[in-house]
Protein backbone atom coordinates (compact mmCIF):
# COMPACT_ATOMS: atom_id res chain seq x y z
CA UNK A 1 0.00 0.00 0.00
CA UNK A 2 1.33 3.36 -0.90
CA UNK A 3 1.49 5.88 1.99
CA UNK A 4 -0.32 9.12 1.40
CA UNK A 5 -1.23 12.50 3.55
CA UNK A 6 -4.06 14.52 3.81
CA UNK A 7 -3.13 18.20 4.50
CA UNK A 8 -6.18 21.07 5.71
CA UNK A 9 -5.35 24.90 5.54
CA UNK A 10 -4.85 25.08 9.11
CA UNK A 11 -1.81 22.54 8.79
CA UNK A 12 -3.68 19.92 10.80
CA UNK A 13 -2.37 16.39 8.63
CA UNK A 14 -3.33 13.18 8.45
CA UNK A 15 -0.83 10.32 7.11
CA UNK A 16 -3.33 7.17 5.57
CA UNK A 17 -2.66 5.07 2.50
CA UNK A 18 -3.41 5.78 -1.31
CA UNK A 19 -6.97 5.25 -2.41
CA UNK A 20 -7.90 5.31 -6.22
CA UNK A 21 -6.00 6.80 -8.23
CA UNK A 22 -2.03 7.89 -6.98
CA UNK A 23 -1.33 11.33 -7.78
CA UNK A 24 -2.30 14.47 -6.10
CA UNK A 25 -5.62 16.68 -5.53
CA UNK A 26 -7.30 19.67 -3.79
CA UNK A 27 -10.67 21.20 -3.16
CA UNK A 28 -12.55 22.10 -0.24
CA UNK A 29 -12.77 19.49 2.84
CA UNK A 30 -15.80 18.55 3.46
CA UNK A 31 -17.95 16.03 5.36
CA UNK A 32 -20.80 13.30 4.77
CA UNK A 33 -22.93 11.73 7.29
CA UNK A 34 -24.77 9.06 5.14
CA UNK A 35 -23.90 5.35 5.78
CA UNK A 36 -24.88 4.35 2.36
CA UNK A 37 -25.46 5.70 -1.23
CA UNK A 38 -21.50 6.82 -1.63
CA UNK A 39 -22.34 5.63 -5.29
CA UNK A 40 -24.55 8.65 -5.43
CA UNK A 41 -22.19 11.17 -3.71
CA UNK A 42 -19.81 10.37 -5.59
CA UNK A 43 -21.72 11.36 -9.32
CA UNK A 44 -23.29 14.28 -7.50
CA UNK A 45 -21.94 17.18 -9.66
CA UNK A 46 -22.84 19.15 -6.65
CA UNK A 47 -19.28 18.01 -4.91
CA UNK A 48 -17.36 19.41 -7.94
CA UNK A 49 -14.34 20.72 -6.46
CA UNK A 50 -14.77 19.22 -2.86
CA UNK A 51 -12.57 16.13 -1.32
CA UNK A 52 -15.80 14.42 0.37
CA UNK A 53 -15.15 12.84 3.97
CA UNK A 54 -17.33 9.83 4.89
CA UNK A 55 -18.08 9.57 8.24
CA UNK A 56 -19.56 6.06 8.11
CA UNK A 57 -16.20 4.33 8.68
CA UNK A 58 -16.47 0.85 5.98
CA UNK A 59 -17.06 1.94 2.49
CA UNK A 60 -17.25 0.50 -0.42
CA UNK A 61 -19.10 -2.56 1.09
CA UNK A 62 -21.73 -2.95 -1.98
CA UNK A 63 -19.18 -1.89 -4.60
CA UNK A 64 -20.56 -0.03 -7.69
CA UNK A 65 -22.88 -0.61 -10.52
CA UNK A 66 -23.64 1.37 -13.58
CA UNK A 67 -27.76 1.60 -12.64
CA UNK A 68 -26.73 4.14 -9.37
CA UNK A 69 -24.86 7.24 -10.86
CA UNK A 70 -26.54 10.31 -10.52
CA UNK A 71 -24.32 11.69 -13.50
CA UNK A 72 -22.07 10.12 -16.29
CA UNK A 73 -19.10 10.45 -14.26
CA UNK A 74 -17.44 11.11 -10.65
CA UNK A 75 -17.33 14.49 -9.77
CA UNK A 76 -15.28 14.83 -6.48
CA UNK A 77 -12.28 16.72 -6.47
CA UNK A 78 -10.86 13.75 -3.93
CA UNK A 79 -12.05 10.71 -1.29
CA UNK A 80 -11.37 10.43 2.09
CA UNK A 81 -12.45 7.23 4.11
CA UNK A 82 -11.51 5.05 7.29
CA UNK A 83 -12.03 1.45 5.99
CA UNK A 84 -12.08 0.04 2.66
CA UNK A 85 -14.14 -2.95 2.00
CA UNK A 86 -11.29 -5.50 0.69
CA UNK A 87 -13.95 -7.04 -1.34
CA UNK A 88 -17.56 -6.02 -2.72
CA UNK A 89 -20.38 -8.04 -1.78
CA UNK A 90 -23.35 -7.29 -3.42
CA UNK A 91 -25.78 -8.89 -6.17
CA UNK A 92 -26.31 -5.48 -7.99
CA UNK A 93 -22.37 -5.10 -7.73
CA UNK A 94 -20.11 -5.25 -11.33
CA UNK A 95 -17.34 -3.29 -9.78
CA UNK A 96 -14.91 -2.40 -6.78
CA UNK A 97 -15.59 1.04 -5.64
CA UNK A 98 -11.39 1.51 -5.54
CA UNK A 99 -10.86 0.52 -9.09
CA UNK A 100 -13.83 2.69 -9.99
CA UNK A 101 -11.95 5.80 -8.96
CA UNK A 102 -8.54 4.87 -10.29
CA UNK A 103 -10.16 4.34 -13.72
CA UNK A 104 -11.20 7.67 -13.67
CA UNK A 105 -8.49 9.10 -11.50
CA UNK A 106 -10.24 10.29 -8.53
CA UNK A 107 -6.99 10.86 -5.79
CA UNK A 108 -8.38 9.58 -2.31
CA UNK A 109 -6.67 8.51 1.48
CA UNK A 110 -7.84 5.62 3.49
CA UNK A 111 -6.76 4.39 6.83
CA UNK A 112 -6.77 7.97 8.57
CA UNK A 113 -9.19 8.52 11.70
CA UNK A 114 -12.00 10.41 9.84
CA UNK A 115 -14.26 10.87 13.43
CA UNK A 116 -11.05 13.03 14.17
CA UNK A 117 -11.09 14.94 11.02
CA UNK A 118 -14.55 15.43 11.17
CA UNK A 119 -14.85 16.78 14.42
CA UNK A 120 -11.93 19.65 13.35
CA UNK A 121 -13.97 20.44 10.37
CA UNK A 122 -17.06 20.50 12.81
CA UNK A 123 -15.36 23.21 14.94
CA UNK A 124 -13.59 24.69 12.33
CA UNK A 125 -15.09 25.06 9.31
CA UNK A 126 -14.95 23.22 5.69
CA UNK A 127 -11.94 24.46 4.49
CA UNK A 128 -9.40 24.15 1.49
CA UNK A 129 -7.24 20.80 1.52
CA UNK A 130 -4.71 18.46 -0.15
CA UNK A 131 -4.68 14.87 -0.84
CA UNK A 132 -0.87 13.37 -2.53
CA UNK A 133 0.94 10.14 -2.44
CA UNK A 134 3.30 11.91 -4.20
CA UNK A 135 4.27 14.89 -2.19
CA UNK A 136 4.56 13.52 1.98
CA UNK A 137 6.23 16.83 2.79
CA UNK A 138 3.05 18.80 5.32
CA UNK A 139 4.82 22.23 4.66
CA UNK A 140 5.43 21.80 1.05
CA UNK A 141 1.47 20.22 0.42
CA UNK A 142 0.02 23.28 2.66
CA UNK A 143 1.99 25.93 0.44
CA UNK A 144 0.11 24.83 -2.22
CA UNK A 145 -3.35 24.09 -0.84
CA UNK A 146 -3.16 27.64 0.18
CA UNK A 147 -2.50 28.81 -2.89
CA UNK A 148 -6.08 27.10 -3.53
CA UNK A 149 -9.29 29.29 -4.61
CA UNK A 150 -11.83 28.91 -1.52
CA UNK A 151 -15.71 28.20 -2.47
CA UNK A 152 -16.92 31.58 -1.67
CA UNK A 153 -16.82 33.35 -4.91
CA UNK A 154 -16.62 29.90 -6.62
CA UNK A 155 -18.22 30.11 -10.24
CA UNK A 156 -19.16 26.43 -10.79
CA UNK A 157 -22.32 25.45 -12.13
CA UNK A 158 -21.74 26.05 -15.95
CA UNK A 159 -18.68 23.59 -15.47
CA UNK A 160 -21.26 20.79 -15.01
CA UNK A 161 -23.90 21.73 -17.30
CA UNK A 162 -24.98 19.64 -19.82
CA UNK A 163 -23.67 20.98 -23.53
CA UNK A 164 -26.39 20.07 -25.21
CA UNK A 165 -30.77 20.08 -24.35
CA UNK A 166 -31.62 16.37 -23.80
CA UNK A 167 -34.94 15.25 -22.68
CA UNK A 168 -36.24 12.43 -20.54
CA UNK A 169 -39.74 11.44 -21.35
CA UNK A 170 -42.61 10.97 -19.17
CA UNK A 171 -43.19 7.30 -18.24
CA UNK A 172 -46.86 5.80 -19.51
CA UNK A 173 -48.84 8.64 -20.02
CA UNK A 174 -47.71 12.02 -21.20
CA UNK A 175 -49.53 14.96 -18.96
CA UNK A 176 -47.13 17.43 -18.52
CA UNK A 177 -43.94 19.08 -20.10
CA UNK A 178 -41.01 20.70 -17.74
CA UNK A 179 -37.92 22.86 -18.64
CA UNK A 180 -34.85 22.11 -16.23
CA UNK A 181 -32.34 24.32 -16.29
CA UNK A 182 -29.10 22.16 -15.41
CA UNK A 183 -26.84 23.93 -12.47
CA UNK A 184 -25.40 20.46 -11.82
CA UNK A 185 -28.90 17.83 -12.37
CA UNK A 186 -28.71 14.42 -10.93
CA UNK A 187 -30.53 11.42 -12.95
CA UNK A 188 -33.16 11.10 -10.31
CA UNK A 189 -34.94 14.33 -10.49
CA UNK A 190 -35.95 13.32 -14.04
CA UNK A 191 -36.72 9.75 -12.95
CA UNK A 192 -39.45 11.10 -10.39
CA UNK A 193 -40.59 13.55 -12.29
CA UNK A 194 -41.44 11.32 -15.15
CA UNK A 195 -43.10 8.59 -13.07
CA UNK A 196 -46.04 11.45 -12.93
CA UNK A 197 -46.35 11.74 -16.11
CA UNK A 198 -43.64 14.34 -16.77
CA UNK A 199 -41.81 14.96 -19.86
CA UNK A 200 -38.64 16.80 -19.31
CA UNK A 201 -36.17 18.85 -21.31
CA UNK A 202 -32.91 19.64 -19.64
CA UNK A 203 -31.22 22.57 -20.61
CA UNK A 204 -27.64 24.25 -20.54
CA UNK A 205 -26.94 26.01 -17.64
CA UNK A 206 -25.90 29.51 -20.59
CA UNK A 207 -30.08 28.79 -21.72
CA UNK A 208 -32.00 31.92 -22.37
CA UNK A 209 -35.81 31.94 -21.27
CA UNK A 210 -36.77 32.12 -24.98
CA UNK A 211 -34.91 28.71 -24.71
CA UNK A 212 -37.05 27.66 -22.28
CA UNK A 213 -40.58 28.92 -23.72
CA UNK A 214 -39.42 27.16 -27.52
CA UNK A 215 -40.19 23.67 -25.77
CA UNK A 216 -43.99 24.80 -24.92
CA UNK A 217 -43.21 23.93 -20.75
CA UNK A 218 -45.89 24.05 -18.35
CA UNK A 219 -43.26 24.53 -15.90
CA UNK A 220 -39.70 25.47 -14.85
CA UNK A 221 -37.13 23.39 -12.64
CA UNK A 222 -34.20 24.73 -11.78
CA UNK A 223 -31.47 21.94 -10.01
CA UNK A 224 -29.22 21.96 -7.77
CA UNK A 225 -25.58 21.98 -8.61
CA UNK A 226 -22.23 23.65 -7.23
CA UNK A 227 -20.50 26.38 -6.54
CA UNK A 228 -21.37 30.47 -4.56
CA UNK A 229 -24.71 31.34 -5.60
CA UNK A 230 -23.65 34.52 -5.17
CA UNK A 231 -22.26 34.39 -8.80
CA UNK A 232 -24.45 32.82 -10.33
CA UNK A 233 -26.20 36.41 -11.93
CA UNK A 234 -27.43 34.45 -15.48
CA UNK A 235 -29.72 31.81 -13.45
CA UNK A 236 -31.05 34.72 -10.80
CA UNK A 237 -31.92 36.76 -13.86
CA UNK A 238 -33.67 33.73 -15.75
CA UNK A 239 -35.79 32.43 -12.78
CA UNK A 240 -36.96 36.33 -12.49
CA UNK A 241 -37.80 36.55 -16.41
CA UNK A 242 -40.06 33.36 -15.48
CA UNK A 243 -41.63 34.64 -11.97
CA UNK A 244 -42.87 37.36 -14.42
CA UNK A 245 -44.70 35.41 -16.85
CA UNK A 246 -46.49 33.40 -14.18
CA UNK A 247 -45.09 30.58 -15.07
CA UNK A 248 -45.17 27.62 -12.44
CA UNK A 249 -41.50 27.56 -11.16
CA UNK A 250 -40.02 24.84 -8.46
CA UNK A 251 -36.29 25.15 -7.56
CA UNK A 252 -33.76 22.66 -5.26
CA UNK A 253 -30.84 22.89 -3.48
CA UNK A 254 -28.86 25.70 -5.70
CA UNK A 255 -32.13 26.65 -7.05
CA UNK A 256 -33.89 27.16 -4.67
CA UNK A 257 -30.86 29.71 -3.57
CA UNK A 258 -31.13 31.09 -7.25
CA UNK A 259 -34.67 31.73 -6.60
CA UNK A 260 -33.75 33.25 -3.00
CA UNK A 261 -31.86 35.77 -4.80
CA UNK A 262 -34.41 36.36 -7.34
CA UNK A 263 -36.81 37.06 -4.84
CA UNK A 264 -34.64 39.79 -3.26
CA UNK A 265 -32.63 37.86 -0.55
CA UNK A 266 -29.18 37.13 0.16
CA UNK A 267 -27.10 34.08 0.75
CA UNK A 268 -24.42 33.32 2.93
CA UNK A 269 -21.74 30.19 3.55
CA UNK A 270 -22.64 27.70 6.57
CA UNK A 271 -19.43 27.37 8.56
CA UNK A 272 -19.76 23.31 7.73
CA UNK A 273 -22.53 23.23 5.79
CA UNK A 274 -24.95 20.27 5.45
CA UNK A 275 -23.90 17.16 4.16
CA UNK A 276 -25.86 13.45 4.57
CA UNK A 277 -29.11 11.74 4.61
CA UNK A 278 -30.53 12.47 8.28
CA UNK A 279 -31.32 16.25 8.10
CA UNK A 280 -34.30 16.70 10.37
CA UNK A 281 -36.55 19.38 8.25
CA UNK A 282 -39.91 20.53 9.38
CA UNK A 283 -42.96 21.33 6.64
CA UNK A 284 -44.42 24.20 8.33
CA UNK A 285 -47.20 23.87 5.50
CA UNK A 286 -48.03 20.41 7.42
CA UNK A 287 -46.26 20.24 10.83
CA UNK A 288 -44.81 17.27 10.02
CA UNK A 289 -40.74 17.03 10.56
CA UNK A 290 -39.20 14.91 7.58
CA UNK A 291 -35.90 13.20 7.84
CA UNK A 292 -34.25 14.65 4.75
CA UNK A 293 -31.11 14.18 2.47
CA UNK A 294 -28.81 17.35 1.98
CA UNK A 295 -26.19 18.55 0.31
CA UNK A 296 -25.23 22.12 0.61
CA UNK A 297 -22.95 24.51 1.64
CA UNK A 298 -24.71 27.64 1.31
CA UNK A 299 -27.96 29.18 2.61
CA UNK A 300 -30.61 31.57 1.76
CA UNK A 301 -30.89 34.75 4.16
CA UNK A 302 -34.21 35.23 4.78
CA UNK A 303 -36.33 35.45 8.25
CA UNK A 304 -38.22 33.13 9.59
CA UNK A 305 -41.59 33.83 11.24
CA UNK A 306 -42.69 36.49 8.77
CA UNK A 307 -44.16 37.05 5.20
CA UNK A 308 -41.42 39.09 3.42
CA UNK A 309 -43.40 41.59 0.74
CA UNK A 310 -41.17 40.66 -2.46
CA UNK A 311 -41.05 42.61 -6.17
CA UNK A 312 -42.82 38.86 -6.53
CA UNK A 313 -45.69 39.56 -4.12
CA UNK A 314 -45.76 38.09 -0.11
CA UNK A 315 -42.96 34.78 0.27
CA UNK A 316 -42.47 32.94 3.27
CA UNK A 317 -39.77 30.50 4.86
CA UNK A 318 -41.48 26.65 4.38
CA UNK A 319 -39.28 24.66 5.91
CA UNK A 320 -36.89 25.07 8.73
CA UNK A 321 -33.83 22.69 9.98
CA UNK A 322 -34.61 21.55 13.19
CA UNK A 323 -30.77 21.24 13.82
CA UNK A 324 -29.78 25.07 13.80
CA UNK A 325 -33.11 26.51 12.02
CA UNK A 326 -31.42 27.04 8.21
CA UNK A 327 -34.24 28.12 5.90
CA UNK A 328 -34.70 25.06 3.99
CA UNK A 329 -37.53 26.33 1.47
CA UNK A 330 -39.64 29.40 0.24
CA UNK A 331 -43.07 29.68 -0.62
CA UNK A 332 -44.51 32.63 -2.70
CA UNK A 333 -47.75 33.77 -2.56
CA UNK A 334 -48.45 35.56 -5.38
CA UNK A 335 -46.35 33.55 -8.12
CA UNK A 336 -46.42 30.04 -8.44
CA UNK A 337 -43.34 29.59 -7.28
CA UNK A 338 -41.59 27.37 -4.64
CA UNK A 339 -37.81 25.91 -3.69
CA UNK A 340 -36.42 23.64 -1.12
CA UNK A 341 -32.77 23.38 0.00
CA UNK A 342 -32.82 19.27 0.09
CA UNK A 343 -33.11 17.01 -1.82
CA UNK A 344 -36.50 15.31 -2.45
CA UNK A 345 -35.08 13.31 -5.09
CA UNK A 346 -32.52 11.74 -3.03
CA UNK A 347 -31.74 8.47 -3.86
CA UNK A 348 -30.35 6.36 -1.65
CA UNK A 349 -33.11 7.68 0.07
CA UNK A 350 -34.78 9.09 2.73
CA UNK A 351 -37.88 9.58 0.25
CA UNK A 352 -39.80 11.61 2.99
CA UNK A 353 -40.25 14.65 0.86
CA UNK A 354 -40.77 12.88 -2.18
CA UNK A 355 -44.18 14.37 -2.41
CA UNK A 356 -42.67 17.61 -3.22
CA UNK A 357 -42.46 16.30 -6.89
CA UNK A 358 -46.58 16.06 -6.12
CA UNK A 359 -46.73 19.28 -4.64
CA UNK A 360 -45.15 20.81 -8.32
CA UNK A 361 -47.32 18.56 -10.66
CA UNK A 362 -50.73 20.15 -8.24
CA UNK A 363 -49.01 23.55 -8.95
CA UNK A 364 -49.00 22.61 -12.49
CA UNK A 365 -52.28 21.38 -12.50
CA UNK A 366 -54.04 24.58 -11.04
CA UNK A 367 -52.29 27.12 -13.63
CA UNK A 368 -53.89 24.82 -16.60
């Protein structure tokens, strides 16, 4: 086994073995609480320039399969786990996780105490990091992690973007037709949407709205993806242009912070951010608390126990964390318009909010 380091901003370091691919990486350090679905994480395109930590200490148990990926490739910047399954065990299984990221040269660390990491980033903050098993010099690794950009002011979601409009069609019977603008898409928010009946067209994160309105939509999605939404001026713009034509609009994770922004709020970094699948959310529309898959790093700024009057009409906070009250979804009142920060769509699971996909096709079905 070939030794390898780990090296955060602060100079904390953590000596493991190679994992993947040998080489060298960097990104921002950040932490996942789920103790399965690392297929998923993995082909997020959300973690585009992060080194994801899994908590769970075995990985790679189930190995991979092609059926899982939420994307046609790994999108990680770098791995970081405790203990490697020595050998997948799994039906479903046609590969070793390990030889899945060395084929397409994703630089990870095993064999390190990832609790302890964890717990730094907890107190400290995600920060900037480097993973080599070619460099074991601390000093010399750090010098270059901090020359590093950091995530705030990251520009990322037109990195991930599809190139081209693609469509996934409705499954049985054709009712409806959505435009998704692509700020970093996984597979599965097509997959539900076209179990009710849902034809989709996904579209290039650069897409004007006249790109949009050429397909004849009934609605607009806008996905989640990576990166400061703070930057992200083109998508703020577009989901405006479509608040004003009444269109029915429904945005997650980085959409719904595009849509915060259209609406007139702000965002802001989490000092860890929110990372697994057992985020305790409460539906203030029902009362009921949802255990909730997440993935995000940034927040919308809006407050809480209040309607906020908008350019857009009266909008109010929907959902709340329960674990330190991050606004986890808008409502408008006088567009049809509505976001969440999580991910209904998460596969492997929870699927507590999957009626949120519902909750769109009634919002579709009323402006008919």
């Amino acid at each position: 086994m070939k030794p390898a380091i780990l090296v955060l901003e602060d100079g904390r370091t953590f000596a493991g073995t190679s994992y993947g691919a040998d080489g060298e990486t960097f990104g921002e350090a950040v932490f996942t609480t789920g103790m399965t679905g690392y297929q998923e994480t993995l082909t997020d395109p959300s973690y585009h320039k992060q080194v994801v930590v899994q908590t769970a200490p075995q990985i790679g148990n189930t190995g991979v399969n092609p059926e899982d990926d939420e994307s046609d490739r790994i999108w990680v910047a770098g791995y970081v786990v405790r203990d490697p399954a020595r050998r997948p065990s799994n039906w479903r299984s046609t590969a070793a996780l390990e030889d899945r990221l060395a084929a397409e040269g994703i630089v990870g660390i095993s064999g390190i105490d990832t609790r302890a990491l964890t717990r730094h980033l907890r107190s400290r903050g995600a920060m900037r990091v480097g993973v080599s098993s070619l460099d074991l010099d601390p000093e010399s690794l750090r010098a270059r992690v901090l020359e590093q950009p950091p995530m705030t002011g990251a520009d990322l979601s037109a990195q991930v973007s599809t190139a081209e409009r693609y469509t996934v069609a409705a499954v049985g019977e054709h009712r409806y037709t959505v435009a998704a603008l692509d700020l970093g898409i996984k597979r599965n928010v097509a997959r539900r949407l076209a179990e009710r009946g849902v034809t989709t067209h996904v579209f290039p994160a650069t897409s004007t709205v006249e790109d949009l309105l050429a397909v004849g939509p009934d609605a607009v999605f806008f996905s989640p993806g990576p990166g400061d939404p703070a930057t992200a001026d083109h998508p703020v713009a577009l989901a405006r242009e479509v608040m004003r034509r009444q269109m029915p609009l429904f945005g997650i994770c980085f959409g719904s912070q595009i849509l915060g922004r259209a609406l007139g709020f702000g965002t802001y970094k989490l000092g860890y951010g929110h990372r697994g699948i057992n985020q305790p959310v409460l539906d203030r529309t029902t009362g009921k608390v949802e255990v909730t898959s997440h993935n995000h790093g940034f927040a919308v700024d809006a407050p809480l126990n209040t309607v906020i009057d908008t350019d857009f009409g009266g909008v109010e906070v929907s959902h709340v964390c329960l674990n330190d009250d991050v606004v986890e979804g808008l409502r408008a009142r006088d567009v049809p318009a509505f976001t969440v920060q999580y991910h209904p769509e998460a596969a492997a699971g929870p699927h507590d909010a999957d009626y949120l996909f519902d909750r769109f096709v009634e919002l579709v079905e009323k402006r008919a």
